[in-house]
C-alpha atoms as a PDB file:
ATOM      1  CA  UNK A   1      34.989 -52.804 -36.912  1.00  0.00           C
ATOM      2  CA  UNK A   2      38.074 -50.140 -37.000  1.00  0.00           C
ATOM      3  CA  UNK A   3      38.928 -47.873 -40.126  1.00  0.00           C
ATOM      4  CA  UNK A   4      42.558 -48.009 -39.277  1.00  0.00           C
ATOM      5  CA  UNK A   5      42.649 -52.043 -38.757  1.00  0.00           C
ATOM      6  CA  UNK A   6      40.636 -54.712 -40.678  1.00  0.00           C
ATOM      7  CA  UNK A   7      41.706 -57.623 -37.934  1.00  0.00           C
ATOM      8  CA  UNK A   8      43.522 -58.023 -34.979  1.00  0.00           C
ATOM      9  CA  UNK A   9      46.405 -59.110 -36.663  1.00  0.00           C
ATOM     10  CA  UNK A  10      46.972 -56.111 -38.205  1.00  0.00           C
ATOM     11  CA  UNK A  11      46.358 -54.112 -34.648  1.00  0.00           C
ATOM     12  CA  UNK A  12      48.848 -56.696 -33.327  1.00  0.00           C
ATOM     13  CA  UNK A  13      51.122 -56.337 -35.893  1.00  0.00           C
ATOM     14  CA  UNK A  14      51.248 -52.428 -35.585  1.00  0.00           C
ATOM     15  CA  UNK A  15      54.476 -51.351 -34.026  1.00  0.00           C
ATOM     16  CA  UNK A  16      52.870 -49.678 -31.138  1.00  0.00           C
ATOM     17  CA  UNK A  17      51.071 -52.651 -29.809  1.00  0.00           C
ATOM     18  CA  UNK A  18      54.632 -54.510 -27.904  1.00  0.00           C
ATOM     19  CA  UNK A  19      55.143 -51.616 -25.383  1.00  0.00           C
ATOM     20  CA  UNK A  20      51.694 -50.073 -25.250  1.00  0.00           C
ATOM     21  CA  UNK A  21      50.497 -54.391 -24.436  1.00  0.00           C
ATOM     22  CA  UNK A  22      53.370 -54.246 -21.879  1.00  0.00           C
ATOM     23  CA  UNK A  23      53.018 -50.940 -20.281  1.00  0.00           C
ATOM     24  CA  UNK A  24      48.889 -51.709 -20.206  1.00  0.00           C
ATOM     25  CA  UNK A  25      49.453 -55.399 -18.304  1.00  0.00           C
ATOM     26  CA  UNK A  26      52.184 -53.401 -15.625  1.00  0.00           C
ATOM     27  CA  UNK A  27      49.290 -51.307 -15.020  1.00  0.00           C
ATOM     28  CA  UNK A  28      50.159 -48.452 -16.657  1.00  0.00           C
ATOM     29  CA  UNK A  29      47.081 -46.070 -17.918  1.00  0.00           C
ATOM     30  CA  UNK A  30      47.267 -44.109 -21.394  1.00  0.00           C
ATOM     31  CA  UNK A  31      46.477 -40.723 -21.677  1.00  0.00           C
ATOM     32  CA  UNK A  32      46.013 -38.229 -24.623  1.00  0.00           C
ATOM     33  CA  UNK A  33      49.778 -37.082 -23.440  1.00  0.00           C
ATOM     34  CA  UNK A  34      50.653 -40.474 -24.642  1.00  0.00           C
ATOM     35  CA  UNK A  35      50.864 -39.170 -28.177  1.00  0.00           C
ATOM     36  CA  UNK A  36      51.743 -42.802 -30.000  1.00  0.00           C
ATOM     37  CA  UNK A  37      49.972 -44.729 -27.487  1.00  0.00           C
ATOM     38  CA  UNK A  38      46.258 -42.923 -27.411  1.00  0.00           C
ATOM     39  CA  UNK A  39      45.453 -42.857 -30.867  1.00  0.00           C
ATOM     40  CA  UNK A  40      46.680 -46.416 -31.317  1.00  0.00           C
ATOM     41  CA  UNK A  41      44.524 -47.649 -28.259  1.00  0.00           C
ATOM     42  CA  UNK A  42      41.717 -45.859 -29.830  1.00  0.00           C
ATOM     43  CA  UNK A  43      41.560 -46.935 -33.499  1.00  0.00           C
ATOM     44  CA  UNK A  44      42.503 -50.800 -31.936  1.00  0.00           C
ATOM     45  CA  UNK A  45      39.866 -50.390 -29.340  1.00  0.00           C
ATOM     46  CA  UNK A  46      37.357 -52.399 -31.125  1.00  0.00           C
ATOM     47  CA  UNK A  47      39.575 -55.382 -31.830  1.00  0.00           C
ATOM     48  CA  UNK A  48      41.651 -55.022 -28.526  1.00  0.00           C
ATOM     49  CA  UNK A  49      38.483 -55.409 -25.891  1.00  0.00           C
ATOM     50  CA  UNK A  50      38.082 -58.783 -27.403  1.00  0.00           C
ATOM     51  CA  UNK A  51      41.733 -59.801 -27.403  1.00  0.00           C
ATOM     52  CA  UNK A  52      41.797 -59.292 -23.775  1.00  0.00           C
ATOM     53  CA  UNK A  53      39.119 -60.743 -22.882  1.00  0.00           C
ATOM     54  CA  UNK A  54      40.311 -63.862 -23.916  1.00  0.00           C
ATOM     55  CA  UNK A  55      42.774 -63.012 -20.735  1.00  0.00           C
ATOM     56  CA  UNK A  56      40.414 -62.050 -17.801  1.00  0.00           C
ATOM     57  CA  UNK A  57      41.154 -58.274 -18.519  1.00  0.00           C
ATOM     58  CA  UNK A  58      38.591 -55.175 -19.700  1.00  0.00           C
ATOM     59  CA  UNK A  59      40.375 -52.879 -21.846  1.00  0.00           C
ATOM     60  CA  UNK A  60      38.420 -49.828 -19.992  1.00  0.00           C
ATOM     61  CA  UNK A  61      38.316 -46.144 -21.819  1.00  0.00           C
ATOM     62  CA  UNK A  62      37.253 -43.318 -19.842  1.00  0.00           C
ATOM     63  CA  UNK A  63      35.682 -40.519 -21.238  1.00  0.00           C
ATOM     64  CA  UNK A  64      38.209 -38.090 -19.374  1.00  0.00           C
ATOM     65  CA  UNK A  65      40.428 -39.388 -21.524  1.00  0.00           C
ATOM     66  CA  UNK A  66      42.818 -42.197 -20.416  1.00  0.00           C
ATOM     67  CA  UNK A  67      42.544 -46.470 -21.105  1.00  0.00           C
ATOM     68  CA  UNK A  68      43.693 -48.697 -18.418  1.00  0.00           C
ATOM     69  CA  UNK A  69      43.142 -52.808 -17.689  1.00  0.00           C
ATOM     70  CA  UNK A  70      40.660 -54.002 -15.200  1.00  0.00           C
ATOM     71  CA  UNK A  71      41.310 -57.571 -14.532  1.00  0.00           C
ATOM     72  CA  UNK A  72      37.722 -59.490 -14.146  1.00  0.00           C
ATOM     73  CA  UNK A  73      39.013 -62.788 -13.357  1.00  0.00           C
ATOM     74  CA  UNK A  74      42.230 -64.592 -11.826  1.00  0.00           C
ATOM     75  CA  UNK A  75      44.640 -64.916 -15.179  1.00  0.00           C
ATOM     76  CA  UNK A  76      46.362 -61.527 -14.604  1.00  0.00           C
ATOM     77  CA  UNK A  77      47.292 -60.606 -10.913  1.00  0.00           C
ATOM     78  CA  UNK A  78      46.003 -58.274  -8.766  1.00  0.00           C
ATOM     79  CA  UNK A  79      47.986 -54.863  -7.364  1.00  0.00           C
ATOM     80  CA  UNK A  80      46.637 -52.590  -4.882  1.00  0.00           C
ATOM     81  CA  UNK A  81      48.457 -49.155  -3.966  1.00  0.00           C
ATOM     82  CA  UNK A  82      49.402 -48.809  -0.642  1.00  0.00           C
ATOM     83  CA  UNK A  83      47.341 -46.723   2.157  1.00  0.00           C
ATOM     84  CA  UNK A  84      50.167 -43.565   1.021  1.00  0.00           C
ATOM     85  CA  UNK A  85      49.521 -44.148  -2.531  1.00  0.00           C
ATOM     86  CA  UNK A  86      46.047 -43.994  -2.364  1.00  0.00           C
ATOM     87  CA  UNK A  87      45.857 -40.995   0.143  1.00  0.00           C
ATOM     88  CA  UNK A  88      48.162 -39.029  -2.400  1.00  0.00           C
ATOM     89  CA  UNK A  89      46.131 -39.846  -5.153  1.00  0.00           C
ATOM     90  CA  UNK A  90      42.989 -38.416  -3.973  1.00  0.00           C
ATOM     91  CA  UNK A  91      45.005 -35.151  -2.870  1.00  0.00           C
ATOM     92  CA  UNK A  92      46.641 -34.442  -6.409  1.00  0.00           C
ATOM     93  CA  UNK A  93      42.884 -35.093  -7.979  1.00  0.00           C
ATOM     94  CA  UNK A  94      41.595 -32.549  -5.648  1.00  0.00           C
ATOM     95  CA  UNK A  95      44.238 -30.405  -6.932  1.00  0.00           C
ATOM     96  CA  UNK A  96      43.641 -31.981 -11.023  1.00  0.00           C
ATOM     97  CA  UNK A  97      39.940 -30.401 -10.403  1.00  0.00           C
ATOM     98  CA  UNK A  98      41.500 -26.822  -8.857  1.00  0.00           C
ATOM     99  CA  UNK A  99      41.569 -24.586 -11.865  1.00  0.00           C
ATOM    100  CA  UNK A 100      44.805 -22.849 -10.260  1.00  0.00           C
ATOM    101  CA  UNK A 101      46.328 -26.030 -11.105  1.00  0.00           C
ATOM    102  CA  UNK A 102      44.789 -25.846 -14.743  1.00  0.00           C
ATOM    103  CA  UNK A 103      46.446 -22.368 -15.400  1.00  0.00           C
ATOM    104  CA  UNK A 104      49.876 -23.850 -14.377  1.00  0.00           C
ATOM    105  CA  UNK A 105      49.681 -26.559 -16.974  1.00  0.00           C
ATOM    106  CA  UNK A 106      48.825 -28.866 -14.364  1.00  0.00           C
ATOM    107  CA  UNK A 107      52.517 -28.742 -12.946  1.00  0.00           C
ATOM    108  CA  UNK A 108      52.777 -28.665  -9.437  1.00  0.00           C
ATOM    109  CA  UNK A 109      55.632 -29.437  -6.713  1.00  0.00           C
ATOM    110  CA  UNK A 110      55.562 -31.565  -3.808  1.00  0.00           C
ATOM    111  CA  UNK A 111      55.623 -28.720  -1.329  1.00  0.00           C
ATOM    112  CA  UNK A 112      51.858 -27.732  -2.594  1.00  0.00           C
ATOM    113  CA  UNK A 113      51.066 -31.901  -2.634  1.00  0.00           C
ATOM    114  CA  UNK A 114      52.655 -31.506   0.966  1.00  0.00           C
ATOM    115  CA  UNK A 115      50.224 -28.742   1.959  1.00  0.00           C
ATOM    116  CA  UNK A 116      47.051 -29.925   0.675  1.00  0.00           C
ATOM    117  CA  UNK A 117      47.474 -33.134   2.594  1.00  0.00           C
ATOM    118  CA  UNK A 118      48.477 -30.951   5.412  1.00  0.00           C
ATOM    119  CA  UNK A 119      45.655 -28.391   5.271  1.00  0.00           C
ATOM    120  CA  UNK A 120      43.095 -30.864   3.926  1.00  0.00           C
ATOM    121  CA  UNK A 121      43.953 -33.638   7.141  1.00  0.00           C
ATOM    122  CA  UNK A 122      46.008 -31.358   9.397  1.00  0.00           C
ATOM    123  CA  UNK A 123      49.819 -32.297  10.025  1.00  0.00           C
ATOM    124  CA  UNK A 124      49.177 -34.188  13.014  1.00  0.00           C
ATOM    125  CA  UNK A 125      46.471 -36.690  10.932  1.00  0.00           C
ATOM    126  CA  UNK A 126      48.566 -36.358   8.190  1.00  0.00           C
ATOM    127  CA  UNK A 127      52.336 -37.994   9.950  1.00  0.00           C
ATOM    128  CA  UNK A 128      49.939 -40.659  11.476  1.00  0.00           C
ATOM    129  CA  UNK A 129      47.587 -41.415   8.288  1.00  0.00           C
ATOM    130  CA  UNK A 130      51.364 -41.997   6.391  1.00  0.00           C
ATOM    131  CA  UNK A 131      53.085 -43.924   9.534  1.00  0.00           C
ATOM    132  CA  UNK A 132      50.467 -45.640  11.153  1.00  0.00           C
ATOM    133  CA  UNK A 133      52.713 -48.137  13.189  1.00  0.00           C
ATOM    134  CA  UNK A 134      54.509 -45.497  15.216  1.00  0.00           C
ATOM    135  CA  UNK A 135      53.201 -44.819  18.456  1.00  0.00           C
ATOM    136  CA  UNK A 136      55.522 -41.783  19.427  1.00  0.00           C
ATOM    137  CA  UNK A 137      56.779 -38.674  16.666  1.00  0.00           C
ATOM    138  CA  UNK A 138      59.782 -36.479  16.948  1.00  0.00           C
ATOM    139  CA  UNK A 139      58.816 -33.344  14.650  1.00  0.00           C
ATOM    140  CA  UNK A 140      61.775 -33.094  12.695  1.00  0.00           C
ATOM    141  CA  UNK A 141      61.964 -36.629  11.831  1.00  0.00           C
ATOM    142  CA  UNK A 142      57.943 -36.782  11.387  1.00  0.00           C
ATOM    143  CA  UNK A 143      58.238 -34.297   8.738  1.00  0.00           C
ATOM    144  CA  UNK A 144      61.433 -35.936   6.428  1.00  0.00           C
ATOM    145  CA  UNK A 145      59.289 -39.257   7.264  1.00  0.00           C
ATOM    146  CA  UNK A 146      56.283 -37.945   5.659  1.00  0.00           C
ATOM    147  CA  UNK A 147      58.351 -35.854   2.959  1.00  0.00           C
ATOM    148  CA  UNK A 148      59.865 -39.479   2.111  1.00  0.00           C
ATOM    149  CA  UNK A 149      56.357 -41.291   1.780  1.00  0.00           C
ATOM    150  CA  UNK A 150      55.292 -38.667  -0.409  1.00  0.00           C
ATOM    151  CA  UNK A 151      57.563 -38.705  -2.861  1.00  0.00           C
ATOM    152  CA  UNK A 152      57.453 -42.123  -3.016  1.00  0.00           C
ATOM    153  CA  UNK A 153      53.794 -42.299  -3.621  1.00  0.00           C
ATOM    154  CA  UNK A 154      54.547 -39.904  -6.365  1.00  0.00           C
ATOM    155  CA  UNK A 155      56.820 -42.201  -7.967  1.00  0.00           C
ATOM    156  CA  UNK A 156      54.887 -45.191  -7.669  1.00  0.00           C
ATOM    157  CA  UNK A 157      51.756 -42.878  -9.429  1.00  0.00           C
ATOM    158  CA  UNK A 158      54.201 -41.711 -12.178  1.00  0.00           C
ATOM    159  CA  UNK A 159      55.015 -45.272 -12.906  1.00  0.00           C
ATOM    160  CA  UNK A 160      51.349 -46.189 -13.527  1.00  0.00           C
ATOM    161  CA  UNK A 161      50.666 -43.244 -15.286  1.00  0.00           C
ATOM    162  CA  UNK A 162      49.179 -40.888 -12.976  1.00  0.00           C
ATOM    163  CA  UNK A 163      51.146 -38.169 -12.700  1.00  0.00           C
ATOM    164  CA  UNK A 164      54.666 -37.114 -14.816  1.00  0.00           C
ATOM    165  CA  UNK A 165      57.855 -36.127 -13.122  1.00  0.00           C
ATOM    166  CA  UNK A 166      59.078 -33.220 -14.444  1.00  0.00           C
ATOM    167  CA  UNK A 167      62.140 -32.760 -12.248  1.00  0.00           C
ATOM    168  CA  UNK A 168      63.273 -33.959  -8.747  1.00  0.00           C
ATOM    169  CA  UNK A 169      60.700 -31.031  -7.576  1.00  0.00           C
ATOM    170  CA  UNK A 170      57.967 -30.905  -9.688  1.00  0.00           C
ATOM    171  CA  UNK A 171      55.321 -33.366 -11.207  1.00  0.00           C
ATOM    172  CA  UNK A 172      52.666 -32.763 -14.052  1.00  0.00           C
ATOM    173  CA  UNK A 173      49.320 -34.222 -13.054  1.00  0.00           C
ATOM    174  CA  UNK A 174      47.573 -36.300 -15.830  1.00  0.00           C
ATOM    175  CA  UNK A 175      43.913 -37.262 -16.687  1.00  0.00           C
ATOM    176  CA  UNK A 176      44.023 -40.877 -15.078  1.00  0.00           C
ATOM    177  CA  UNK A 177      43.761 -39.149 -11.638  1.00  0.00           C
ATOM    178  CA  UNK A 178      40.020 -39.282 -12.015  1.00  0.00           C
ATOM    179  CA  UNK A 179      40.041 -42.923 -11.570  1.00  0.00           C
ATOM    180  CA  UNK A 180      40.036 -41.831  -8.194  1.00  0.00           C
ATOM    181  CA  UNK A 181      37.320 -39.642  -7.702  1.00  0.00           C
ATOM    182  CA  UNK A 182      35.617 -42.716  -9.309  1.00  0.00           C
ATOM    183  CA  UNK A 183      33.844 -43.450  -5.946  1.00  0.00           C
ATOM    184  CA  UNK A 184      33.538 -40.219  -5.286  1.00  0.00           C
ATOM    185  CA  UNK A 185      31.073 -39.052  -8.314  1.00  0.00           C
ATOM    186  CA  UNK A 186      28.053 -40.938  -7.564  1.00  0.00           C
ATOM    187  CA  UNK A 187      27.570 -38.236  -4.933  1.00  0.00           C
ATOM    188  CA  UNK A 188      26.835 -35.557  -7.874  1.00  0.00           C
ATOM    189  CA  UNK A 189      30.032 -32.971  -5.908  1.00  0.00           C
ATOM    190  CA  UNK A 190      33.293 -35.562  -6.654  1.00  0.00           C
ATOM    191  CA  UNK A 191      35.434 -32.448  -5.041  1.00  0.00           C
ATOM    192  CA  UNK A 192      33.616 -32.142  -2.070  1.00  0.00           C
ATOM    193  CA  UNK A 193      33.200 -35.584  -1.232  1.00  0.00           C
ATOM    194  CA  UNK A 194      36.980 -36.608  -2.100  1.00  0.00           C
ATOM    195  CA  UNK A 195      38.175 -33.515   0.369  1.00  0.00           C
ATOM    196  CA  UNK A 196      36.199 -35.246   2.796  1.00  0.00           C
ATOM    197  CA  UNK A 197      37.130 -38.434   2.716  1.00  0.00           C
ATOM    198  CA  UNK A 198      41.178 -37.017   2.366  1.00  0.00           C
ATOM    199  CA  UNK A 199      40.505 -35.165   5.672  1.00  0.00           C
ATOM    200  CA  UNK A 200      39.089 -38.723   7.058  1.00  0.00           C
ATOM    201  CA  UNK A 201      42.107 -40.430   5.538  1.00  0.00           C
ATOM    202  CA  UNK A 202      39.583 -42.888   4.141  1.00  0.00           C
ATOM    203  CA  UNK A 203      38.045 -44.239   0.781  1.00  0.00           C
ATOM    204  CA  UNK A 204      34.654 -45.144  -0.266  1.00  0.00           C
ATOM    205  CA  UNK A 205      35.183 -48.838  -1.498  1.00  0.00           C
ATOM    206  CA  UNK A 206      34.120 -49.960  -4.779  1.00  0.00           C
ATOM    207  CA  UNK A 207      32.510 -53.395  -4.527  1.00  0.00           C
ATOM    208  CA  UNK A 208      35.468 -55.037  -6.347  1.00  0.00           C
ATOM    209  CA  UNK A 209      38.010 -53.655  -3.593  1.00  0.00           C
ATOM    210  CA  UNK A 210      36.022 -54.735  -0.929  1.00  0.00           C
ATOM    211  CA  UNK A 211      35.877 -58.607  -2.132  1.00  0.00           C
ATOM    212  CA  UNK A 212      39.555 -58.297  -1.763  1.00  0.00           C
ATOM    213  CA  UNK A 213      39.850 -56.204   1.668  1.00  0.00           C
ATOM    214  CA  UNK A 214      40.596 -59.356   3.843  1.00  0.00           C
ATOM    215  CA  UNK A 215      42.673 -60.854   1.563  1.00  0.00           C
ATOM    216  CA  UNK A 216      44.944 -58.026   0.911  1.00  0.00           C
ATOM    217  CA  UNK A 217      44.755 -57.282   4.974  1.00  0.00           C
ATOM    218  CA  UNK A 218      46.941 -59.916   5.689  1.00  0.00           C
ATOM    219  CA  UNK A 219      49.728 -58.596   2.828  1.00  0.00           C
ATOM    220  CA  UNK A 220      49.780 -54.970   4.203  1.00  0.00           C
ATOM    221  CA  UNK A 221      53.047 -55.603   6.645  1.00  0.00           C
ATOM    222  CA  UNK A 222      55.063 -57.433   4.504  1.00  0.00           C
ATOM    223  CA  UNK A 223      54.683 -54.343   2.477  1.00  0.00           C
ATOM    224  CA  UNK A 224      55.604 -51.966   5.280  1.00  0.00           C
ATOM    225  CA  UNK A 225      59.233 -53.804   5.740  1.00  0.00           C
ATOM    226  CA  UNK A 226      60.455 -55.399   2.763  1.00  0.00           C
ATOM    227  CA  UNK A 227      58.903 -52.490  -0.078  1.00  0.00           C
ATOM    228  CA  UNK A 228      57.584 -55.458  -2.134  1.00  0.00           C
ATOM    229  CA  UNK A 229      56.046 -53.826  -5.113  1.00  0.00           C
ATOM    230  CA  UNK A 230      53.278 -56.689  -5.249  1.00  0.00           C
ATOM    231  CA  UNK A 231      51.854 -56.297  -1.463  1.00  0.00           C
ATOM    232  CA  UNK A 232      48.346 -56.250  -0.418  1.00  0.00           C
ATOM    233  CA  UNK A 233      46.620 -52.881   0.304  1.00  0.00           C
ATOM    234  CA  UNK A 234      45.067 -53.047   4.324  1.00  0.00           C
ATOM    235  CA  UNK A 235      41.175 -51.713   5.112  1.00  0.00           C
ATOM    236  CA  UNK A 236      39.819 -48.939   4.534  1.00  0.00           C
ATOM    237  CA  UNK A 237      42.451 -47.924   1.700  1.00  0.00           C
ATOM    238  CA  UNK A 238      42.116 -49.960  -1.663  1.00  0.00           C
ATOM    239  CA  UNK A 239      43.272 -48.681  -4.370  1.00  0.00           C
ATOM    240  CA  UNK A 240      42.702 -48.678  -8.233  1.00  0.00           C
ATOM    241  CA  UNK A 241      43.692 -52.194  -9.228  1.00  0.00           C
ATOM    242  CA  UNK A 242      46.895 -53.030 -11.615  1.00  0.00           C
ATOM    243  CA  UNK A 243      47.331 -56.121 -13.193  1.00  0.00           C
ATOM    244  CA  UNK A 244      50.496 -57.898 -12.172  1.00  0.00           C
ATOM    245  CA  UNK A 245      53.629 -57.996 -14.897  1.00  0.00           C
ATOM    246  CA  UNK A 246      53.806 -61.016 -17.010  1.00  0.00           C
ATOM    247  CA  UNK A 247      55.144 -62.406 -20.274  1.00  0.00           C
ATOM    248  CA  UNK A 248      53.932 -60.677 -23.585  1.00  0.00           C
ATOM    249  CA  UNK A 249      50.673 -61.981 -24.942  1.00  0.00           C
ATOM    250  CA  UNK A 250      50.883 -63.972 -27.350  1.00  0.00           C
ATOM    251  CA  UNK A 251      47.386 -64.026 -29.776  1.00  0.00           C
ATOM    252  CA  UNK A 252      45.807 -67.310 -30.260  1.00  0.00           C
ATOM    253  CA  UNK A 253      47.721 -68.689 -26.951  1.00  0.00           C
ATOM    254  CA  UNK A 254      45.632 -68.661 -23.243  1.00  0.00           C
ATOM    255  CA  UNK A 255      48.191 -70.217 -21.351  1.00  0.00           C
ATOM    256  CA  UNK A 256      50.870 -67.564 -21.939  1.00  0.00           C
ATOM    257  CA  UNK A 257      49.445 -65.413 -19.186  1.00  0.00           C
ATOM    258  CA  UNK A 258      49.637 -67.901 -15.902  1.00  0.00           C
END
């Protein structure tokens, strides 16, 4: 099936497959940038789609270049980004497609992810899109509010592969940011329709995110005032799903992921 493996064993035994297995199941998506981690995924590809199977996951690769795990059943968790995850997201792929962005390397800083929210929603949308239980806004404290959401989204994205930090002002945006223009392309004009739905502060759901909506509704608060990492995502934002962290896998064993 794979030149560079003749069994899974052997793509289990490799000494990528710990950390990229890991990384994968915490919902972290590989890139070309990942230079260990990409090739390995790709020569194992054939022997790893089955393997997790076996676990409720599809080992997904997308022709722009990244792998990620889609959970299909209830064996591995479900993660949603939050409402400021997801609306971040779509702004730095509107900026991924920008081909200023492409002649920078694809390094930006979060004062241009702060103005392309800004100019895409306007600032008033924007403070109440990112704090949508306050009724009243002071400017100054509006601004560091939605300053702090931001770069918290952008953390959260770097840790799932998204985007790179390359210092406490600038990020590096990465190919996985199409997964959300994924709704997006069916239209035939992905940049048009995701500026749209930015300045809307709203996503198309998939069919898959809107099984969940209700479910994840009732999960949104808890995520507002206690920051718990595996908190529902509230209607209309869903975002790309991320399996939940568990043990390592363990080949041959079905009951080591609970």
């Amino acid at each position: 099936m794979s030149g560079a493996f003749a069994s899974l064993q052997d793509a289990i035994d490799a000494e990528a497959f710990p950390a990229v297995d890991l990384a994968l199941r915490r919902g972290r998506h590989v890139d070309r940038d990942d230079s260990d981690w990409y090739p390995f995924l790709v020569d194992a590809q054939p022997w790893l789609e089955a393997f997790y199977r076996r676990f409720g996951c599809e080992l997904v690769h997308r022709t722009d270049g990244y792998f990620y795990l889609l959970p299909t059943g209830d064996r591995l968790g479900r993660r949603h980004l939050s409402s400021g995850e997801m609306l971040v997201g779509q702004a730095l792929t509107l900026l991924y497609l920008d081909p200023a962005t492409v002649e920078h390397g694809g390094v930006l800083t979060r004062d241009q992810v702060l103005a392309q929210l800004a100019g895409v929603m306007g600032a008033e949308a924007l403070v109440r899109a990112l704090n949508p239980k306050r009724r009243r806004y002071d400017e100054r404290v509006a601004e560091e509010a939605v300053r702090s959401k931001v770069t918290e989204a952008l953390r959260r994205l770097a840790t799932l592969g998204f985007v790179e930090v390359v210092d406490d002002a600038r990020v590096r945006l990465r190919p996985a940011l199409m997964r959300f223009a994924e709704p997006a392309r069916e239209t035939g004009a992905p940049e048009k329709t995701l500026k749209r739905l930015v300045a809307a502060g709203e996503l198309v759901l998939t069919e898959s995110d809107a099984d969940e909506t209700d479910e994840t509704d009732e999960t949104d608060e808890t995520d507002e005032t206690d920051g718990a990492d595996e908190a529902g995502e509230s209607s209309p934002f869903a975002g790309p799903e991320a399996p939940s962290e568990r043990q390592p896998l363990e080949p041959g064993d079905p009951e080591a992921v609970e």
